[in-house]
N, C-alpha and C. Protein backbone atom coordinates (compact mmCIF):
# COMPACT_ATOMS: atom_id res chain seq x y z
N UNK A 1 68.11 132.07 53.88
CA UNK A 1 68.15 133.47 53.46
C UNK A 1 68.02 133.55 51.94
N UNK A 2 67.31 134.55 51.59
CA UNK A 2 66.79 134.79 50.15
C UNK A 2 67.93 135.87 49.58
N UNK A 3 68.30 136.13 48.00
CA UNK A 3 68.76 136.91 47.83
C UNK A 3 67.85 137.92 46.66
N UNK A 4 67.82 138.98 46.76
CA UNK A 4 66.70 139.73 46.07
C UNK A 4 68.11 140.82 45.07
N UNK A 5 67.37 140.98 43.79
CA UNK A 5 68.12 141.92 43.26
C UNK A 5 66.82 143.47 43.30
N UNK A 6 67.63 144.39 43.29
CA UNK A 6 66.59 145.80 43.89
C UNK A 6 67.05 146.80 43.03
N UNK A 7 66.68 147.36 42.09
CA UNK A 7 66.79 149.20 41.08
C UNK A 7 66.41 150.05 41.53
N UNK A 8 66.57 151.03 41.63
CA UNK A 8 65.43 152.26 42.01
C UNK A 8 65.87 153.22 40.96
N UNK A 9 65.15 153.71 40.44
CA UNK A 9 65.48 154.66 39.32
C UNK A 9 64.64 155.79 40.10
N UNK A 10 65.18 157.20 40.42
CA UNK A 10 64.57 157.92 40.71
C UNK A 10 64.58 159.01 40.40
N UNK A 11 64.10 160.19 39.93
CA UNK A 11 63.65 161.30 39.21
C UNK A 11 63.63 162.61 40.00
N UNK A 12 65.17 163.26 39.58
CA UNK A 12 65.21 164.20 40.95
C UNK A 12 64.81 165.67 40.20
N UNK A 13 64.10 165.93 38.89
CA UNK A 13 63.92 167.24 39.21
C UNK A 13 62.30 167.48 39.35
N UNK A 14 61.30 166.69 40.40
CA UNK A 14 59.92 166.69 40.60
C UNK A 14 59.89 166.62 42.15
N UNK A 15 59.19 167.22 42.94
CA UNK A 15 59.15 166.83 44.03
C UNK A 15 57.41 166.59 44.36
N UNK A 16 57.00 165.69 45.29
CA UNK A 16 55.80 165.23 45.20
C UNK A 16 55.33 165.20 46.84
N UNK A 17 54.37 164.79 47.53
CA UNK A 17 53.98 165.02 48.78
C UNK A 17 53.05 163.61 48.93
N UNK A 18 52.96 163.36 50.18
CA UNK A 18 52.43 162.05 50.49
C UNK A 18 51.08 161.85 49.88
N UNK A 19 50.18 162.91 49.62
CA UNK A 19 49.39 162.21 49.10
C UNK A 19 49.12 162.05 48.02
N UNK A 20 50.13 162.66 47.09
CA UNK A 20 50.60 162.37 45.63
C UNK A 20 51.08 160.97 45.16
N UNK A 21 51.20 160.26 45.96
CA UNK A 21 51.71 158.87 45.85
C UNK A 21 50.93 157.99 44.91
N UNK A 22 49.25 158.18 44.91
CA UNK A 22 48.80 157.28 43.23
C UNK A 22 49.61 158.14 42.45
N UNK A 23 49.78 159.26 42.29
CA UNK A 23 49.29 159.37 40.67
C UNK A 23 51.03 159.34 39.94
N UNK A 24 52.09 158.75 41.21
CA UNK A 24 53.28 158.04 40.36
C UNK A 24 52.20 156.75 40.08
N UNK A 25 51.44 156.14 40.55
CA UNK A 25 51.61 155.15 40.09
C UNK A 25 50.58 154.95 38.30
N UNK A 26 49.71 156.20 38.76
CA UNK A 26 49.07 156.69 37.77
C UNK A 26 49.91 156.83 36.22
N UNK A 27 50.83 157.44 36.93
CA UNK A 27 51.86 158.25 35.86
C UNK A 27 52.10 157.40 34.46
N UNK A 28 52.82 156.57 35.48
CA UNK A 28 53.66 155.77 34.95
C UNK A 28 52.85 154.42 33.96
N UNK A 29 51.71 154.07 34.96
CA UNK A 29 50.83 152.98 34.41
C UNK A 29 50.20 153.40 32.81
N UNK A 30 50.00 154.47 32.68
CA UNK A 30 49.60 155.07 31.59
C UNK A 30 50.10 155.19 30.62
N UNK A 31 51.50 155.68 31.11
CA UNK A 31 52.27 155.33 30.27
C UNK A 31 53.20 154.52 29.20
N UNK A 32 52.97 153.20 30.34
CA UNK A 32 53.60 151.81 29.70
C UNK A 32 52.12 150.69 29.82
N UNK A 33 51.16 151.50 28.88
CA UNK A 33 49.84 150.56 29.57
C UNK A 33 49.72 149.24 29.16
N UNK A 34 50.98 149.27 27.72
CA UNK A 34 50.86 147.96 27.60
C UNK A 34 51.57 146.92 27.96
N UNK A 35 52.09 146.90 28.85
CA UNK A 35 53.14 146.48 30.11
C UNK A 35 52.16 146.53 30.90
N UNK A 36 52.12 145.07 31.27
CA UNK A 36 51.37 144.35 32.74
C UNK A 36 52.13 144.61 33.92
N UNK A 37 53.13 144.68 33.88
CA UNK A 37 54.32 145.03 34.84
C UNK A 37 54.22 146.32 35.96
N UNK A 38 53.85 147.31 34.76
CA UNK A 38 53.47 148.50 35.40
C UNK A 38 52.18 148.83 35.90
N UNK A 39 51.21 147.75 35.43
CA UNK A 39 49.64 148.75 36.35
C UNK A 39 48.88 147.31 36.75
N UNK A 40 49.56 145.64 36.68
CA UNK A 40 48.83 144.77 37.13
C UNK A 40 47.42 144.50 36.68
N UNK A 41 47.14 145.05 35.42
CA UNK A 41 45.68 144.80 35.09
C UNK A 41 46.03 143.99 33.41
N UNK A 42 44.61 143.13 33.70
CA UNK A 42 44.38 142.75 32.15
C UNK A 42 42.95 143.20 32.04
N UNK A 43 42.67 144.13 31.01
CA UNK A 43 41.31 144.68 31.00
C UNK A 43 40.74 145.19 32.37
N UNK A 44 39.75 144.55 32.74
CA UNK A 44 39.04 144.93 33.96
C UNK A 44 39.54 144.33 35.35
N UNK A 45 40.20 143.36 34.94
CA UNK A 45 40.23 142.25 35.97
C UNK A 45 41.96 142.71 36.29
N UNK A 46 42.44 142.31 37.82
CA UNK A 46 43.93 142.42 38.20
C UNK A 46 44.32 141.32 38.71
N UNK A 47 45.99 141.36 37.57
CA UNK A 47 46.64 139.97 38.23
C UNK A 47 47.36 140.59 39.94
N UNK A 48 46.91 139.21 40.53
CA UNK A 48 47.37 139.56 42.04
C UNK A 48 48.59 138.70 42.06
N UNK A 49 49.03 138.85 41.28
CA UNK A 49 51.16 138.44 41.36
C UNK A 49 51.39 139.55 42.24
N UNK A 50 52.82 139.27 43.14
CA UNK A 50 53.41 140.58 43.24
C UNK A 50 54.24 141.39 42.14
N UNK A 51 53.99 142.45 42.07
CA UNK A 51 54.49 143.27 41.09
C UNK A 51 55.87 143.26 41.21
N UNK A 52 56.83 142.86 40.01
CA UNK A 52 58.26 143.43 39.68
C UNK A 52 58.63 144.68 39.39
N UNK A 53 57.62 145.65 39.44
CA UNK A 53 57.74 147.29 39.13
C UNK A 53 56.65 147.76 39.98
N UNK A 54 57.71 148.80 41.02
CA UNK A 54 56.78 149.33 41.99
C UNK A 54 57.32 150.93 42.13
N UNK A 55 55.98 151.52 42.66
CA UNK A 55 56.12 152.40 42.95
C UNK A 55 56.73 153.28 44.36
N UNK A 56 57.24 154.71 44.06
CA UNK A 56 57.99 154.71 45.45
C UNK A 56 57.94 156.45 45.42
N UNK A 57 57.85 156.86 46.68
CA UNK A 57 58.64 158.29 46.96
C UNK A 57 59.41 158.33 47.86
N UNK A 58 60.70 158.42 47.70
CA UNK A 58 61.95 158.83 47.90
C UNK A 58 62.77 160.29 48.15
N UNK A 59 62.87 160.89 49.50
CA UNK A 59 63.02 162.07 49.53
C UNK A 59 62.08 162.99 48.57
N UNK A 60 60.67 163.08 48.82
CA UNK A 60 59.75 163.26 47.73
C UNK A 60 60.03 163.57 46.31
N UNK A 61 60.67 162.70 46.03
CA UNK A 61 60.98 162.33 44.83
C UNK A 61 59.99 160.91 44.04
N UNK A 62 59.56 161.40 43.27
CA UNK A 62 59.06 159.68 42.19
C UNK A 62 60.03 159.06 42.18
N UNK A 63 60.11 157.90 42.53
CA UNK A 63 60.64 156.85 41.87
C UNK A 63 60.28 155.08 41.88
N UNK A 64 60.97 154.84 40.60
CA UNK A 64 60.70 153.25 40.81
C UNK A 64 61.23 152.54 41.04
N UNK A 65 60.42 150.95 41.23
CA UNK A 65 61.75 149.92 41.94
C UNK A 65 61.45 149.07 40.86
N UNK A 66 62.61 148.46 40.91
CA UNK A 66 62.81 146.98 40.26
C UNK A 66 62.93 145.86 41.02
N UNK A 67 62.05 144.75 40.79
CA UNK A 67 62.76 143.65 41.66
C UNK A 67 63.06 142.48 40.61
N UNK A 68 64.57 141.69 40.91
CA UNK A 68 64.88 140.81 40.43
C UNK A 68 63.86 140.80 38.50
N UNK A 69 62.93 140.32 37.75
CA UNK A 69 63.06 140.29 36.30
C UNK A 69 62.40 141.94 35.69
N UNK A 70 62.20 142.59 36.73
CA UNK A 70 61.32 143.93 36.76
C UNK A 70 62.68 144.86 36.50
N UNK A 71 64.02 144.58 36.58
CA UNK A 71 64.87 145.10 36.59
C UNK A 71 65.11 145.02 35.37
N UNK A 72 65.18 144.58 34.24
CA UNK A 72 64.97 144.22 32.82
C UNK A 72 64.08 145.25 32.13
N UNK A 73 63.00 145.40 32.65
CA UNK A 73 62.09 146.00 32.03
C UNK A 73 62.02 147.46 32.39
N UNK A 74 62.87 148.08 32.93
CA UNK A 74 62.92 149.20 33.88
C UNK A 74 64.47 149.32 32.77
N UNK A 75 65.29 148.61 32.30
CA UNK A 75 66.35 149.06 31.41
C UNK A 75 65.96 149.34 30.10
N UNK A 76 65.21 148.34 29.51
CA UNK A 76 64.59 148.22 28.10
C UNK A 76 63.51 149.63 28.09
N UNK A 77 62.56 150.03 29.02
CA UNK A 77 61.46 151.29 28.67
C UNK A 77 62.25 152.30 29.31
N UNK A 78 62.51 152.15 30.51
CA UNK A 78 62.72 153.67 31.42
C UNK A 78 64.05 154.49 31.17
N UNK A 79 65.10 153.54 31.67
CA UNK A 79 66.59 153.85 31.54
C UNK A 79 66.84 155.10 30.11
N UNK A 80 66.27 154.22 29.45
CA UNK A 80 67.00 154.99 27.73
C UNK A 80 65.92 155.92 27.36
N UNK A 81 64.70 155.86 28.28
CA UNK A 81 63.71 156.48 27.49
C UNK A 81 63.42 157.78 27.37
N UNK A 82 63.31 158.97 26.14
CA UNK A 82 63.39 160.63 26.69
C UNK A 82 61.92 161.28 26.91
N UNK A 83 60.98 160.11 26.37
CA UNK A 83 59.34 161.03 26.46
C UNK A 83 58.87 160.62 27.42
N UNK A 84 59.81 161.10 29.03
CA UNK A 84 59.17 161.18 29.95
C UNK A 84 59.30 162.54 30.70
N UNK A 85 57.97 162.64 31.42
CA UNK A 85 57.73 164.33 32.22
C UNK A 85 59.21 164.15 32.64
N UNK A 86 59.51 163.10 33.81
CA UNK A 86 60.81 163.53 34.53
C UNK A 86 62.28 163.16 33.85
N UNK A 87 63.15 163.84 33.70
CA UNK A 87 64.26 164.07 33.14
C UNK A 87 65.20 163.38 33.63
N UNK A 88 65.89 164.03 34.72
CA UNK A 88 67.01 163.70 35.49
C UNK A 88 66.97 162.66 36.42
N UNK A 89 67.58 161.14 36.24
CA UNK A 89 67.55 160.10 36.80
C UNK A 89 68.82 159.89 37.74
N UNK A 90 68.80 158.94 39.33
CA UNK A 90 69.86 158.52 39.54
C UNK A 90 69.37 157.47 39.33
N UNK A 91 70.11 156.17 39.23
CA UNK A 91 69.98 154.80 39.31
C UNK A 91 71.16 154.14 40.18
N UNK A 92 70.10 153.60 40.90
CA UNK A 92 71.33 152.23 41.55
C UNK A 92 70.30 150.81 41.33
N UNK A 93 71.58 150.02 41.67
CA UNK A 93 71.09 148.32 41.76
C UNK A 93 72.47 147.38 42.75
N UNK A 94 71.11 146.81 43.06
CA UNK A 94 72.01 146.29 44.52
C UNK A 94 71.77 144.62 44.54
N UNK A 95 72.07 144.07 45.42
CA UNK A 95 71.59 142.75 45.90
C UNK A 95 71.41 142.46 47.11
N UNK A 96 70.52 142.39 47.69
CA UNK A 96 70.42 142.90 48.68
C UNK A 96 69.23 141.18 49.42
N UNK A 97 69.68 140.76 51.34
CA UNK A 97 69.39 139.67 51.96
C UNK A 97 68.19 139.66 52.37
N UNK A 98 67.32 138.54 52.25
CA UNK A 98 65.66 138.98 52.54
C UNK A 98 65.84 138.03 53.48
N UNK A 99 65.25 137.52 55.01
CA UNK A 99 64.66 136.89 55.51
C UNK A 99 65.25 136.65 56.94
N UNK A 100 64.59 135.35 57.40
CA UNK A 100 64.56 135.84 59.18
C UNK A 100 65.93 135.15 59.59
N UNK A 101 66.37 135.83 60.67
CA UNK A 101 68.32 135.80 60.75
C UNK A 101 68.32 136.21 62.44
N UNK A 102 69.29 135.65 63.12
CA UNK A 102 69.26 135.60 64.55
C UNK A 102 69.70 137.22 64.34
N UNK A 103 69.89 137.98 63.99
CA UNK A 103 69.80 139.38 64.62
C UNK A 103 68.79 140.33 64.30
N UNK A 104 69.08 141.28 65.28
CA UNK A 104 67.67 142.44 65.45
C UNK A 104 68.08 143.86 64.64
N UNK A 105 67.27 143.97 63.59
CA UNK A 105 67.67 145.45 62.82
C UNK A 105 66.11 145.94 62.86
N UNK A 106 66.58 147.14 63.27
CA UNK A 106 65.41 147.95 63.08
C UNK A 106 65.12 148.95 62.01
N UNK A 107 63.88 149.18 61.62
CA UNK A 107 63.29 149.99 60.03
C UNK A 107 62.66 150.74 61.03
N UNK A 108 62.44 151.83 60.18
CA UNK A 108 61.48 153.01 59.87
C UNK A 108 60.92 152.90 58.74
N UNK A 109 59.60 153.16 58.98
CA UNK A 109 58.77 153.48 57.31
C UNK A 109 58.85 155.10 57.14
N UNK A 110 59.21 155.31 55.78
CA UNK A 110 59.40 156.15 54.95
C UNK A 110 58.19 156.46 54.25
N UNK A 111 57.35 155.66 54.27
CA UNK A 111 55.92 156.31 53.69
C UNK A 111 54.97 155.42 54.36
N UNK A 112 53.92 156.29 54.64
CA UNK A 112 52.66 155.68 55.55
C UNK A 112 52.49 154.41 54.64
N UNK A 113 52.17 153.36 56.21
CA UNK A 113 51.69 152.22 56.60
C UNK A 113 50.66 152.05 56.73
N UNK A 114 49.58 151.28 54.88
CA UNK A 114 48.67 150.95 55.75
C UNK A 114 48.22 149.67 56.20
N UNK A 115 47.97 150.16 57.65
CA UNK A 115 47.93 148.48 57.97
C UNK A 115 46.56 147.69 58.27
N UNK A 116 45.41 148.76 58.12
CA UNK A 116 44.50 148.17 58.53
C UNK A 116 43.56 148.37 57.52
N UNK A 117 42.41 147.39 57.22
CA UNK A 117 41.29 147.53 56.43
C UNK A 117 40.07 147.69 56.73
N UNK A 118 38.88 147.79 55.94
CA UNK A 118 37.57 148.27 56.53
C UNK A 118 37.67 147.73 57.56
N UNK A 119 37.59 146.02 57.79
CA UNK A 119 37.20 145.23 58.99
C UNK A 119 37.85 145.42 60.16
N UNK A 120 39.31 145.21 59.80
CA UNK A 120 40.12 145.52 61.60
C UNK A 120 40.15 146.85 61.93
N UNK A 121 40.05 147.90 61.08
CA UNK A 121 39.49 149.52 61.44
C UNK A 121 38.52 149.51 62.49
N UNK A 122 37.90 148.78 62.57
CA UNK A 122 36.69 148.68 63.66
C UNK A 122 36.74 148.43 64.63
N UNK A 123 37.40 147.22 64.48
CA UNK A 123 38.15 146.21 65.68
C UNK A 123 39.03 147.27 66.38
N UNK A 124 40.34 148.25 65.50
CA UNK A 124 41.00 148.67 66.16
C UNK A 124 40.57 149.61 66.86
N UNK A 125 39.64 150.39 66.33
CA UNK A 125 39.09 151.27 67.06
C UNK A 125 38.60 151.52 68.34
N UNK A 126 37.77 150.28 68.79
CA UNK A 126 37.63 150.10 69.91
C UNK A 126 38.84 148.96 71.08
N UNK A 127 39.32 148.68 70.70
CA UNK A 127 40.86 148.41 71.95
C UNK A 127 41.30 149.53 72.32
N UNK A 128 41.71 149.12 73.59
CA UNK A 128 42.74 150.17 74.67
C UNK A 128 44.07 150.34 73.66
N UNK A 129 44.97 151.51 74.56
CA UNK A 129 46.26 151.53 73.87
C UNK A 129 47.22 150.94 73.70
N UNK A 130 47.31 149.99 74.92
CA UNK A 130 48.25 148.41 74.80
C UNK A 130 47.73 147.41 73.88
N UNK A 131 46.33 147.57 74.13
CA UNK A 131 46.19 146.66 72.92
C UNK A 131 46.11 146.78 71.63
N UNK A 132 46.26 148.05 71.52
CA UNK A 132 46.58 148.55 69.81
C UNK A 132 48.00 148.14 69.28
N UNK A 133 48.48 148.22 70.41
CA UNK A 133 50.14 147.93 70.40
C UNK A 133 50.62 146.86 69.79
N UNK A 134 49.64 145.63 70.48
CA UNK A 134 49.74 144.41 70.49
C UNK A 134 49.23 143.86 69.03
N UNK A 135 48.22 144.66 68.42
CA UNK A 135 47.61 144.52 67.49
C UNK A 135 48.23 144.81 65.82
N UNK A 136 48.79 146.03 66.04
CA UNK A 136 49.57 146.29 65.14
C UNK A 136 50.72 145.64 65.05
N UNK A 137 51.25 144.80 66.12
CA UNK A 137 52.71 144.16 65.77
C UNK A 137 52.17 142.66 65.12
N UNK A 138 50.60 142.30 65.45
CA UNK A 138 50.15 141.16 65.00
C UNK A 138 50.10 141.08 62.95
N UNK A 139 49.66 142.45 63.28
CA UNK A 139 49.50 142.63 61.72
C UNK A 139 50.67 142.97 60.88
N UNK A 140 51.53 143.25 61.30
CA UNK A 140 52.95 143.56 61.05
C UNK A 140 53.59 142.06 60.63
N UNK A 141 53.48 141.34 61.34
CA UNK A 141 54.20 140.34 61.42
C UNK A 141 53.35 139.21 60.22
N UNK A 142 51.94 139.86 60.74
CA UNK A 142 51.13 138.94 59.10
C UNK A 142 51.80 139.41 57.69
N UNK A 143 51.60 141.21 57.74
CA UNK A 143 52.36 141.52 56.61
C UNK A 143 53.75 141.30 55.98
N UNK A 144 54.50 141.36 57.15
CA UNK A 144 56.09 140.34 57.09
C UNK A 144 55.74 138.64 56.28
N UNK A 145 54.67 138.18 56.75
CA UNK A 145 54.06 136.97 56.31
C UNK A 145 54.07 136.95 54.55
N UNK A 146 53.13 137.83 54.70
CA UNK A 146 52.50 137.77 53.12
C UNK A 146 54.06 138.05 52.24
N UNK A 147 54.86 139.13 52.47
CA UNK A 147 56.13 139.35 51.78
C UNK A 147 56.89 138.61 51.46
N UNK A 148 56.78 137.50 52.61
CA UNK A 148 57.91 136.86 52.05
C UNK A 148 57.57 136.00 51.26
N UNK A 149 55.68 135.17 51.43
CA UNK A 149 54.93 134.80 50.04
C UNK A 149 55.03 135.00 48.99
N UNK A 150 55.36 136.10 48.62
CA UNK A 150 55.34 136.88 47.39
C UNK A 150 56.72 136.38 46.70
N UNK A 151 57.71 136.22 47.71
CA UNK A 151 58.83 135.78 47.30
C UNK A 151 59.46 134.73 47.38
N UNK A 152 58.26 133.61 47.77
CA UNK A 152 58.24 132.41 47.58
C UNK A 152 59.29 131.85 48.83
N UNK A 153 59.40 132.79 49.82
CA UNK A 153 60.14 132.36 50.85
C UNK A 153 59.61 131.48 52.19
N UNK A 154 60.04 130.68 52.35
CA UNK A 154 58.58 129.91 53.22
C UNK A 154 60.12 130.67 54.91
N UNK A 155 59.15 131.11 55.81
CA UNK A 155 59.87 131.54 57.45
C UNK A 155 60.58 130.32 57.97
N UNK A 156 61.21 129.88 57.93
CA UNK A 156 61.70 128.87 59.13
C UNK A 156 60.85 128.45 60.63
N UNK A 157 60.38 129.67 61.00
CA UNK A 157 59.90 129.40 62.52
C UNK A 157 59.39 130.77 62.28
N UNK A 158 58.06 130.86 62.21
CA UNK A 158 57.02 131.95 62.14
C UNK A 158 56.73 132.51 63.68
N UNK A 159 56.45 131.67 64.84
CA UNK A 159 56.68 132.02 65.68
C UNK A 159 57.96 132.67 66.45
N UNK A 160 58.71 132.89 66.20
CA UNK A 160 60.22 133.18 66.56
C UNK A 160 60.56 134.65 65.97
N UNK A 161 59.42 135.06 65.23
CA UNK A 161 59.64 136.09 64.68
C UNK A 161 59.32 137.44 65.87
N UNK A 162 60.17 138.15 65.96
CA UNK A 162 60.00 139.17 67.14
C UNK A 162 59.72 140.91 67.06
N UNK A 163 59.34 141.50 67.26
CA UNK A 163 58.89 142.69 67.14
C UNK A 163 58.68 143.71 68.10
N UNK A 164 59.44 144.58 67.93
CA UNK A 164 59.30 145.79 68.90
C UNK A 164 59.08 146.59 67.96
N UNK A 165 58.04 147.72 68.54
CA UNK A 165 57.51 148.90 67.63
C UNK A 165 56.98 150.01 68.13
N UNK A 166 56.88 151.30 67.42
CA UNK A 166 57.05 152.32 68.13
C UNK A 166 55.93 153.21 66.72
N UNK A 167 54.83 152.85 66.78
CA UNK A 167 54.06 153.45 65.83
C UNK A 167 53.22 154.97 66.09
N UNK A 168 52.77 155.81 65.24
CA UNK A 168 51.88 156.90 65.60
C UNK A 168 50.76 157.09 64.19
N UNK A 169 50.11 156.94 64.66
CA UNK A 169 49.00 156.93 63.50
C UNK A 169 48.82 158.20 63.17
N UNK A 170 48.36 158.46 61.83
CA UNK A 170 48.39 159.83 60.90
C UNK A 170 47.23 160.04 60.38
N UNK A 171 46.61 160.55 59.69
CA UNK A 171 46.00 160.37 58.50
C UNK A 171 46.53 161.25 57.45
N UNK A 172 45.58 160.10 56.34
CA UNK A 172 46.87 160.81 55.07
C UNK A 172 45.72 160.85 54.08
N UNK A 173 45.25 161.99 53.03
CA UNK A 173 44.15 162.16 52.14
C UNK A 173 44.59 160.98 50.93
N UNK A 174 43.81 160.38 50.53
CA UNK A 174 43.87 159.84 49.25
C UNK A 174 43.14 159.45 48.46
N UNK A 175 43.21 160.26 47.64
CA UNK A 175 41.71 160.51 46.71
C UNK A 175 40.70 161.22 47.19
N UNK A 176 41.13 162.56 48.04
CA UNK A 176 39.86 162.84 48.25
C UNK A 176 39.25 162.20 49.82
N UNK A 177 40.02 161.04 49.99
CA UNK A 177 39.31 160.37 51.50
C UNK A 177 40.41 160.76 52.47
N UNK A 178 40.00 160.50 53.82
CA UNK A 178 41.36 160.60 54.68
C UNK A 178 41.60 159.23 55.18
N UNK A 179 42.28 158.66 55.27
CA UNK A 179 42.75 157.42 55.23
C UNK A 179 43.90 157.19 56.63
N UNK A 180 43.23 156.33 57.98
CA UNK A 180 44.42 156.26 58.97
C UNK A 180 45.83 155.00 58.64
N UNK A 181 46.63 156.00 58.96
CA UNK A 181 48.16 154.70 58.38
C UNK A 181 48.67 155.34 59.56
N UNK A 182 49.57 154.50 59.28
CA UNK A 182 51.13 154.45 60.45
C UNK A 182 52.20 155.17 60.23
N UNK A 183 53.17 155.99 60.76
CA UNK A 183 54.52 156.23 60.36
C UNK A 183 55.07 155.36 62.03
N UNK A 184 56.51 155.31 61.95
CA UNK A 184 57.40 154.87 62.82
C UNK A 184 58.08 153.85 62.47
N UNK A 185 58.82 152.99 63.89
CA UNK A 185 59.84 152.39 63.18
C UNK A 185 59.31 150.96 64.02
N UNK A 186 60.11 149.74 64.16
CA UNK A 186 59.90 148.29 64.42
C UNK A 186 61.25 147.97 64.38
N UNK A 187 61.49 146.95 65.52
CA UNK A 187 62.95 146.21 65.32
C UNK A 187 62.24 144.77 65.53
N UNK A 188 63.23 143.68 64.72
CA UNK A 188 62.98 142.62 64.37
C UNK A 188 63.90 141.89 63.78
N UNK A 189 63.96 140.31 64.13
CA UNK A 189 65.07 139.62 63.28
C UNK A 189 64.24 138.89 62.11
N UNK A 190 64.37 139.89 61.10
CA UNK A 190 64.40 139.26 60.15
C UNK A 190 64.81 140.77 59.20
N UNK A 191 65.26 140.34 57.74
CA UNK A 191 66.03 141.03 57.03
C UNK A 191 65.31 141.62 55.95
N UNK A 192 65.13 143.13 55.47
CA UNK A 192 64.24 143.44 54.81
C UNK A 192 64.82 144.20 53.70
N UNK A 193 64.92 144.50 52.71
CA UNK A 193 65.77 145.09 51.81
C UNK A 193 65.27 146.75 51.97
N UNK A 194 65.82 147.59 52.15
CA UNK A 194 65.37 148.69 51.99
C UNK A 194 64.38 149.10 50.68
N UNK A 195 63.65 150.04 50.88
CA UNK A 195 62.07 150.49 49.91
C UNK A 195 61.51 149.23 49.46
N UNK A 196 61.78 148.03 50.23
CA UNK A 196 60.33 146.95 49.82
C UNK A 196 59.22 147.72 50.75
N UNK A 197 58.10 147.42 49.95
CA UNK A 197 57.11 147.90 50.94
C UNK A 197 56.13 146.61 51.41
N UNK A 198 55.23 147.03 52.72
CA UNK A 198 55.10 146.39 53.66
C UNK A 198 53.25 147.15 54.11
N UNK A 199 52.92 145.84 53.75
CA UNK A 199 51.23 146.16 54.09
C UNK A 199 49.99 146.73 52.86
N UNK A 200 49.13 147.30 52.71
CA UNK A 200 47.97 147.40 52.34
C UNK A 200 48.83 148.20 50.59
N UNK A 201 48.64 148.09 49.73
CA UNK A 201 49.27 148.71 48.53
C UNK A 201 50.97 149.74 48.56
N UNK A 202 51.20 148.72 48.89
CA UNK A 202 52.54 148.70 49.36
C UNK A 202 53.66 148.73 47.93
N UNK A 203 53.06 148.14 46.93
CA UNK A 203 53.33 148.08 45.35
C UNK A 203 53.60 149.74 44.84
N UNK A 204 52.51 150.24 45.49
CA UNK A 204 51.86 151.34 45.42
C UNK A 204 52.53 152.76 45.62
N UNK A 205 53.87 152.55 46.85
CA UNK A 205 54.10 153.27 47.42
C UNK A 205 54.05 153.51 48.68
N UNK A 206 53.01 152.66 49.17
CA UNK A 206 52.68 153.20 50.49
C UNK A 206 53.80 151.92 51.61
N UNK A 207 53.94 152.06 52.70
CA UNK A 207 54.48 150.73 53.70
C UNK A 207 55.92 151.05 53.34
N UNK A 208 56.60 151.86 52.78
CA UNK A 208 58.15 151.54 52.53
C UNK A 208 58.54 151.53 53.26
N UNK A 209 60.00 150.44 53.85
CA UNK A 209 60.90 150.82 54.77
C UNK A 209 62.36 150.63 54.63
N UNK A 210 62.81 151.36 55.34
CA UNK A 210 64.62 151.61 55.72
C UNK A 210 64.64 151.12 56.53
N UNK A 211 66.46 150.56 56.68
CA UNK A 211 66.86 150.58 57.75
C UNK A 211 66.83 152.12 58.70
N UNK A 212 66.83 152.14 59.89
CA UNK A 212 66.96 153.33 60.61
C UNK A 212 67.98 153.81 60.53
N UNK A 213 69.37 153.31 60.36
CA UNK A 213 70.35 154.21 60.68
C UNK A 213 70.81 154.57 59.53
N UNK A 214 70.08 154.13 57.86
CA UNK A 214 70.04 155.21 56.87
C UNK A 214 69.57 156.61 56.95
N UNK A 215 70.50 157.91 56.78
CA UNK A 215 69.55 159.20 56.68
C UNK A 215 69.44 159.50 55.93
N UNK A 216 67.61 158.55 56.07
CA UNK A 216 66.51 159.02 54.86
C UNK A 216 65.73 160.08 55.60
C-alpha cells in the first residue's frame, strides 16, 4: 500500500459547469506559465510526467489538487496569493491509502469519464450491450493500471483486480465538440484517494472519483 499526500484548494465564490472544465485548467496555466507544474509544457513540446497540480470541479466549484511535492507549490503561488479572479478559498490536506487491498469500496465519478479514444470509439460502437460492459471494466482496470504507474506503484496481482460497474454514457461539449464519457459508479478492491482522476485527461479534470458514500 502506497501513501499519497492530497490539497485541494478550492474557490467557492465561482461556480462553473461541466463543460467549463478546460478553461480551469486554462485559467490557471496562464497564470503560473512559468511553472511547468501547472500547464506540463516546455515550449511546444509536453512533459508526459504525471502532473503534481491538477485540475478539478468540485460541487461546481474550480479547484485544485496537490499531490505529494505539488503541495509545496500550491502554498508558495496559490495559498498567499491575492491577484487571483477567485477570492474565497477552503483548503484541506490529507494523507490519504492508494492501492489494491482485500476489500471492496466503491466510487462514483464526479466528473465525466473519458474512457475511450478515437480507436476504441469504434470498436465500442459496434459491440452489443454486455459487451460494452465488459469493455469498459477492461479499460477501467487499464486506467487503474496506468495510475498507479504514475505513482510508481507496481499491483501485486493485476489479475485479482475486480470490478463491478454501473456506467451511462453522456455526452459532454468540449470545445465546441461533443465528446462521449461516462458518469457512474464501480466497486473494486483496490484503494483510490478521493478527486484522483482516472482515464483520458484526467489531470484535467475530467475521470474524478469519490468514494460513494461521500455526499458529493
Amino acid at each position: 500500500m502506497l501513501l499519497i499526500d492530497l490539497m485541494l484548494v478550492a474557490f467557492n465564490d465561482s461556480e462553473f459547469s461541466i463543460s467549463d472544465i478546460p478553461k480551469i485548467r486554462d485559467y490557471f496555466s496562464n497564470k503560473f506559465q512559468n511553472h511547468i507544474e501547472f500547464h506540463n509544457h516546455i515550449g511546444e513540446s509536453c512533459e508526459c510526467n504525471y502532473s503534481e497540480i491538477q485540475f478539478r470541479l468540485v460541487n461546481r466549484k474550480p479547484t485544485l489538487l496537490g499531490i505529494n511535492n505539488g503541495i509545496e507549490m500550491l502554498k508558495s503561488l496559490v495559498i498567499n496569493e491575492d491577484n487571483i479572479s477567485f477570492k474565497e478559498k477552503t483548503i484541506s490536506l490529507n494523507k490519504y491509502s492508494f492501492g489494491q487491498t482485500n476489500e471492496i469500496y466503491e466510487y462514483k465519478f464526479v466528473s465525466p469519464w473519458l474512457a475511450l479514444n478515437d480507436e476504441n470509439l469504434n470498436h465500442y460502437n459496434q459491440l452489443k450491450t454486455n459487451e460494452k460492459t465488459y469493455f469498459l471494466n477492461t479499460l477501467l482496470k487499464d486506467h487503474i493500471k496506468s495510475l498507479s504507474d504514475s505513482f510508481k506503484y507496481s499491483i501485486p496481482d493485476l489479475n485479482c483486480i475486480d470490478l463491478i460497474s454501473d456506467f451511462l454514457p453522456i455526452n459532454v461539449k468540449i470545445k465546441n465538440h461533443d465528446i462521449l464519457c461516462f458518469k457512474g459508479s464501480f466497486k473494486t478492491n483496490f484503494m483510490i484517494p478521493d478527486y484522483l482522476g482516472i482515464g483520458k485527461q484526467s489531470t484535467r479534470g475530467f475521470g474524478t472519483v469519490v468514494k460513494k458514500f461521500n455526499n458529493f
